[in-house]
N, C-alpha and C. Protein backbone atom coordinates (compact mmCIF):
# COMPACT_ATOMS: atom_id res chain seq x y z
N UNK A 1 85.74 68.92 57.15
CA UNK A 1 86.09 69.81 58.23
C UNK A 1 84.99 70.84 58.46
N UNK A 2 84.29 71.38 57.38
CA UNK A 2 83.17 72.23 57.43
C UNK A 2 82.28 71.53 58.43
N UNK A 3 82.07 70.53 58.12
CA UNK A 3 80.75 69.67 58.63
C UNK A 3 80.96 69.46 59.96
N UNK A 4 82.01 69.74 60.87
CA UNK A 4 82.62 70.07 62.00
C UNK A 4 82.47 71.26 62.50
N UNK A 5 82.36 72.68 61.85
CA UNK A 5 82.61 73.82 62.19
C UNK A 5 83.76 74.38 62.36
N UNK A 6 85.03 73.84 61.33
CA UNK A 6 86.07 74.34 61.19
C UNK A 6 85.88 75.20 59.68
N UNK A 7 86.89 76.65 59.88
CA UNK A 7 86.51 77.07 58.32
C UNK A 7 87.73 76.94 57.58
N UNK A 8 88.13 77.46 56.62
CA UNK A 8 89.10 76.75 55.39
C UNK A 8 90.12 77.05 55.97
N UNK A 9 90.29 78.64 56.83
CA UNK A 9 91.83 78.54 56.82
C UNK A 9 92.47 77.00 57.82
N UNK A 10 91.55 77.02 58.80
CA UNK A 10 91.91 75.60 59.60
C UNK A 10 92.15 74.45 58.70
N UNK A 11 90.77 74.42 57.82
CA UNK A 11 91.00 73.11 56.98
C UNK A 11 92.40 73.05 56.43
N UNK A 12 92.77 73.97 55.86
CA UNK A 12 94.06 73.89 54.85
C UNK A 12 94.80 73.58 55.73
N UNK A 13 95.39 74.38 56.89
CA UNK A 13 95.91 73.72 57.45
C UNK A 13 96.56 72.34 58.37
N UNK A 14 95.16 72.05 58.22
CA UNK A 14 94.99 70.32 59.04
C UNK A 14 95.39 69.73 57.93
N UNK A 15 94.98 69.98 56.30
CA UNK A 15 95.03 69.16 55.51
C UNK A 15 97.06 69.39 55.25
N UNK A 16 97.37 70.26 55.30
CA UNK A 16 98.64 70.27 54.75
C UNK A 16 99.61 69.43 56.13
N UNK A 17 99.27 69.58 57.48
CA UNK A 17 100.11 68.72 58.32
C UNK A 17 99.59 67.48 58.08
N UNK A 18 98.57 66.43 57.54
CA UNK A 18 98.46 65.37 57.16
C UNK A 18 99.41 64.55 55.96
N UNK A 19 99.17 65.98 55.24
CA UNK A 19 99.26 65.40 53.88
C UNK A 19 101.25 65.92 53.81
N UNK A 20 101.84 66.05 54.28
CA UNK A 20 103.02 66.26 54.60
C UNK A 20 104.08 65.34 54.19
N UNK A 21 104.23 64.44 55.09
CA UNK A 21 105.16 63.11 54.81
C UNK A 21 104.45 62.48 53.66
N UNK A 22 103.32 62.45 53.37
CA UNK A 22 103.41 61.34 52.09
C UNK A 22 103.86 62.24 50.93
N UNK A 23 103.45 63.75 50.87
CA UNK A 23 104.06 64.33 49.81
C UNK A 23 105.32 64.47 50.06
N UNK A 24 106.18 64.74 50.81
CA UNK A 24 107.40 64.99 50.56
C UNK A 24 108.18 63.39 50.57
N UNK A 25 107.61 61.92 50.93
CA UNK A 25 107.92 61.04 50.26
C UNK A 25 107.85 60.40 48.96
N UNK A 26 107.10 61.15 48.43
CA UNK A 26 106.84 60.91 47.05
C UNK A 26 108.29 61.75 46.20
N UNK A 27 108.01 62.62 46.81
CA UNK A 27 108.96 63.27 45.97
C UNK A 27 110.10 63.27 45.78
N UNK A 28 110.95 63.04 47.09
CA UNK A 28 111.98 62.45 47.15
C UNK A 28 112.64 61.20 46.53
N UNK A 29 111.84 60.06 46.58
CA UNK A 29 111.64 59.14 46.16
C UNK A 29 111.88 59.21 44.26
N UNK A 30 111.15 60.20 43.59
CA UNK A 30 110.94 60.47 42.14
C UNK A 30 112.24 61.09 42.28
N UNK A 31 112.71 62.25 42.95
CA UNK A 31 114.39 62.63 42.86
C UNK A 31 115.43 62.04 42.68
N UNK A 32 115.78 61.07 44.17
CA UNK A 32 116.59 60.37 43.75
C UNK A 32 116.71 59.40 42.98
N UNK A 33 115.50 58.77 42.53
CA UNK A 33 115.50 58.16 41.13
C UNK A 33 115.59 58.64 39.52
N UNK A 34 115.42 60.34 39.69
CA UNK A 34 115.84 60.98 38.67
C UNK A 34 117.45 61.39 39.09
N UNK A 35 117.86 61.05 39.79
CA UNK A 35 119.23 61.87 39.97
C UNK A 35 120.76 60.94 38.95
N UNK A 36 120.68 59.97 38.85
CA UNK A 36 121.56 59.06 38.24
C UNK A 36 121.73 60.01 36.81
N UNK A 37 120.22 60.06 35.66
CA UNK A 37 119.63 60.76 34.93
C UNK A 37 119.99 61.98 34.87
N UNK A 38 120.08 62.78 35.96
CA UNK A 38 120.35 64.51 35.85
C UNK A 38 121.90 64.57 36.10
N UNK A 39 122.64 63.51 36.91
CA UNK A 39 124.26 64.13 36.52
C UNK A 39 124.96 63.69 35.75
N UNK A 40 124.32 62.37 34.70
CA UNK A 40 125.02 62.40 33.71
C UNK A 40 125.63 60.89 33.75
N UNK A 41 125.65 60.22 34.26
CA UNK A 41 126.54 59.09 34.84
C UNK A 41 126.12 57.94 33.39
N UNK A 42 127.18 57.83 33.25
CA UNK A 42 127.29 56.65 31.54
C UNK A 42 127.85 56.96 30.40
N UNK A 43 127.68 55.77 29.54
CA UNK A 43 127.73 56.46 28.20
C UNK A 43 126.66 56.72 27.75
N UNK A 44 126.66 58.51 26.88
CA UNK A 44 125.45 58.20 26.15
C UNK A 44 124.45 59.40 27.08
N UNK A 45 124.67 59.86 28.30
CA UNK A 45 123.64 60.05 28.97
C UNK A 45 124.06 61.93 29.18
N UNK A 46 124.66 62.12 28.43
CA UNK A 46 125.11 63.80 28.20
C UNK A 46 123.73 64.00 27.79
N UNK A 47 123.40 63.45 26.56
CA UNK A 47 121.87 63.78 26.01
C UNK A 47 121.00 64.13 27.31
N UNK A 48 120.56 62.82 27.89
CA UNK A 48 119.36 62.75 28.97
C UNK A 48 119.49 63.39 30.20
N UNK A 49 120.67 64.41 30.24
CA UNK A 49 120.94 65.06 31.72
C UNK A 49 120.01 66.36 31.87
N UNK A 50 119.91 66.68 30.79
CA UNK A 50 119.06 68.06 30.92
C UNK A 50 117.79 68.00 31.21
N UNK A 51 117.07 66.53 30.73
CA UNK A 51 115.98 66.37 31.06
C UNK A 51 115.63 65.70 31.99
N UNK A 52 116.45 65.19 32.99
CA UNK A 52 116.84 64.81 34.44
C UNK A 52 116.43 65.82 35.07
N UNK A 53 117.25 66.96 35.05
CA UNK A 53 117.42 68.18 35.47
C UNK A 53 116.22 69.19 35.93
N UNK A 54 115.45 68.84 34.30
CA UNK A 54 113.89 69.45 34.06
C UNK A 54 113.08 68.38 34.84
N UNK A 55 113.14 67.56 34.56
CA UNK A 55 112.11 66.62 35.76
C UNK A 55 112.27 66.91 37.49
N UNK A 56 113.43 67.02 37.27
CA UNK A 56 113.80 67.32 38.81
C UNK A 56 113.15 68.70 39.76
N UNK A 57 113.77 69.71 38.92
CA UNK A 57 113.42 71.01 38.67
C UNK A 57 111.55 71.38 39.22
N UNK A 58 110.85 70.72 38.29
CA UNK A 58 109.55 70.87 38.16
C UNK A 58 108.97 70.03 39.36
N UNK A 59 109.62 68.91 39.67
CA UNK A 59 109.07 68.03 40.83
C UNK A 59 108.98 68.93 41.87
N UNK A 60 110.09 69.72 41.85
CA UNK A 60 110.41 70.50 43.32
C UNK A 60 109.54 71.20 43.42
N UNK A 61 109.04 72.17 41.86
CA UNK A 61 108.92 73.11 42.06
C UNK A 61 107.43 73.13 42.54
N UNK A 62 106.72 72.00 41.42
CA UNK A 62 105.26 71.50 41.83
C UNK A 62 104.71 70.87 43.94
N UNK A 63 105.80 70.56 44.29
CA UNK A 63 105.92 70.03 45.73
C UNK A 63 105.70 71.02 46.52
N UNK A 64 106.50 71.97 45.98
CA UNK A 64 106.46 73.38 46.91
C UNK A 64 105.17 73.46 46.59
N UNK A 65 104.61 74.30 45.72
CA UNK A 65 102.99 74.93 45.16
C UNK A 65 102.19 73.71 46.07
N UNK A 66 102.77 72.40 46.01
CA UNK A 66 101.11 71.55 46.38
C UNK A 66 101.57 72.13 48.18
N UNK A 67 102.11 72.32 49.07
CA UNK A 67 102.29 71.95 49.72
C UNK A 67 102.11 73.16 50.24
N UNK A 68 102.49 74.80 49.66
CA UNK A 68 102.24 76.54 50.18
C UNK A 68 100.89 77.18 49.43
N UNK A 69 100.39 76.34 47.88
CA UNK A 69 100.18 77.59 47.43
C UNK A 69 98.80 77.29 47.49
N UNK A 70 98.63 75.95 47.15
CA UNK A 70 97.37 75.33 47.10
C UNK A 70 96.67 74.94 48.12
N UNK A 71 96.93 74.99 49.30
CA UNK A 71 96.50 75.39 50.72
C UNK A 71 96.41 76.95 50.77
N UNK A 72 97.03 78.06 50.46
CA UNK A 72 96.50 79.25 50.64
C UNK A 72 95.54 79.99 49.52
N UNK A 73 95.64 79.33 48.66
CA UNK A 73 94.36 79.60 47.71
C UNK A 73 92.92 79.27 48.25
N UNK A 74 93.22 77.85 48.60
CA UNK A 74 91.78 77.14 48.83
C UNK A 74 91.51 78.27 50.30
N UNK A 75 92.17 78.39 51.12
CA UNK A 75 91.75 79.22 52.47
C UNK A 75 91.41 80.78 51.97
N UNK A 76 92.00 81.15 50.68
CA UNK A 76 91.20 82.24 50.29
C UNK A 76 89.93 82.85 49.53
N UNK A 77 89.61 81.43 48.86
CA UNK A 77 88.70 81.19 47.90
C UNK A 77 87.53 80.62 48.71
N UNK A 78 87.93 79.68 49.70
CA UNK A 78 86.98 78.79 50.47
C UNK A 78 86.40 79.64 51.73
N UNK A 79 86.58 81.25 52.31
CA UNK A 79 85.59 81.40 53.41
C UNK A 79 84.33 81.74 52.86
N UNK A 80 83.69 81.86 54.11
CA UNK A 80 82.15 82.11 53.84
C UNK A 80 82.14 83.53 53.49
N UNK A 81 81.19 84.02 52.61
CA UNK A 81 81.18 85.11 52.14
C UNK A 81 79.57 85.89 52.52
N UNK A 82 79.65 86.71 53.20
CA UNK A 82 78.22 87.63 53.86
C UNK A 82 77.49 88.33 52.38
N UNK A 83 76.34 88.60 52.62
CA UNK A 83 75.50 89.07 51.28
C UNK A 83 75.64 90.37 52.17
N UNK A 84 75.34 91.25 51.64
CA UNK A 84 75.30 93.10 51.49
C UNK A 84 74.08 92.96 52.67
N UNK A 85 73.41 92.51 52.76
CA UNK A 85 72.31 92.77 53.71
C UNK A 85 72.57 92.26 55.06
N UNK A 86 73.62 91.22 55.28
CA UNK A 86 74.08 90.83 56.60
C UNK A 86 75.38 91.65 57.20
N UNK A 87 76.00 92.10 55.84
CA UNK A 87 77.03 93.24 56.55
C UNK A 87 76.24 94.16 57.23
N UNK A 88 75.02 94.95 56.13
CA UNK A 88 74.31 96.09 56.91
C UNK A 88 74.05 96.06 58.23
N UNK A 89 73.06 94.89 58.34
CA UNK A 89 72.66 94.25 59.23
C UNK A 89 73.71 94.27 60.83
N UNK A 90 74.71 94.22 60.54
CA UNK A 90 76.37 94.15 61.64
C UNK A 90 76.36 95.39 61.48
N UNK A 91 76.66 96.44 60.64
CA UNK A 91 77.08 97.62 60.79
C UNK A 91 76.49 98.43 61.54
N UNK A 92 74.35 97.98 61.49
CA UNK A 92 73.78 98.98 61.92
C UNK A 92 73.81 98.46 63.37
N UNK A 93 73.99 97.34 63.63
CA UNK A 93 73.83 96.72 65.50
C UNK A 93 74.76 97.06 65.93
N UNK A 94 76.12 97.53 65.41
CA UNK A 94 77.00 98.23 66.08
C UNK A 94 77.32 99.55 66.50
N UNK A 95 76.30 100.34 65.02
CA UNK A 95 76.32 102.05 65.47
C UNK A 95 75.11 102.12 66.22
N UNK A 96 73.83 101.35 66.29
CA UNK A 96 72.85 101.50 67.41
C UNK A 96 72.70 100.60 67.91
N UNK A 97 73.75 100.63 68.94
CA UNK A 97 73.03 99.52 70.04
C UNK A 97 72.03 99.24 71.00
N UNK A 98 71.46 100.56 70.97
CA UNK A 98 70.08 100.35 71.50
C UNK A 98 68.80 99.86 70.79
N UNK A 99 68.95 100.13 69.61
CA UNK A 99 67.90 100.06 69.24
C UNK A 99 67.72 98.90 68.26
């Protein structure tokens, strides 16, 4: 996207409406296949509900982060950053504009 002349906050964003449906099909997908597992259903499976639960739990919780947090990190970490001499440089063309 750089190589375009888009900067991160765009990127993140293009990247998170792409990347959308396949993450939240994934995940779903790992849910309801942990769900049999997290309410318990059998004999025997009192043990393995809690860790249904924890799988479940963490799927969500990791889905969310890939999907809010890790797009607003990268857009905060990823702009371009000015050296001290190009701020000056702006500051002084704005208090003298003549000169």
């Amino acid at each position: 996207m750089r190589e375009e002349g888009h900067d991160a906050v765009a990127s993140a964003i293009e990247a998170g409406r792409i990347r959308f449906r396949p993450i939240m099909m994934t995940a779903l997908a790992m849910v309801l296949g942990m769900l049999p597992m997290a309410l318990g259903l059998g004999a025997g499976s009192s043990q393995n509900s809690p860790l249904g639960r924890a799988v479940i739990g963490g799927l969500l919780a990791a889905t969310l982060m890939t999907l809010f947090v890790v797009p607003a990190v990268y857009s905060i970490f990823g702009r371009t950053l000015i050296t001290k001499a190009e701020r000056d440089a702006r500051i002084n063309a704005i208090t003298q504009p003549g000169a």
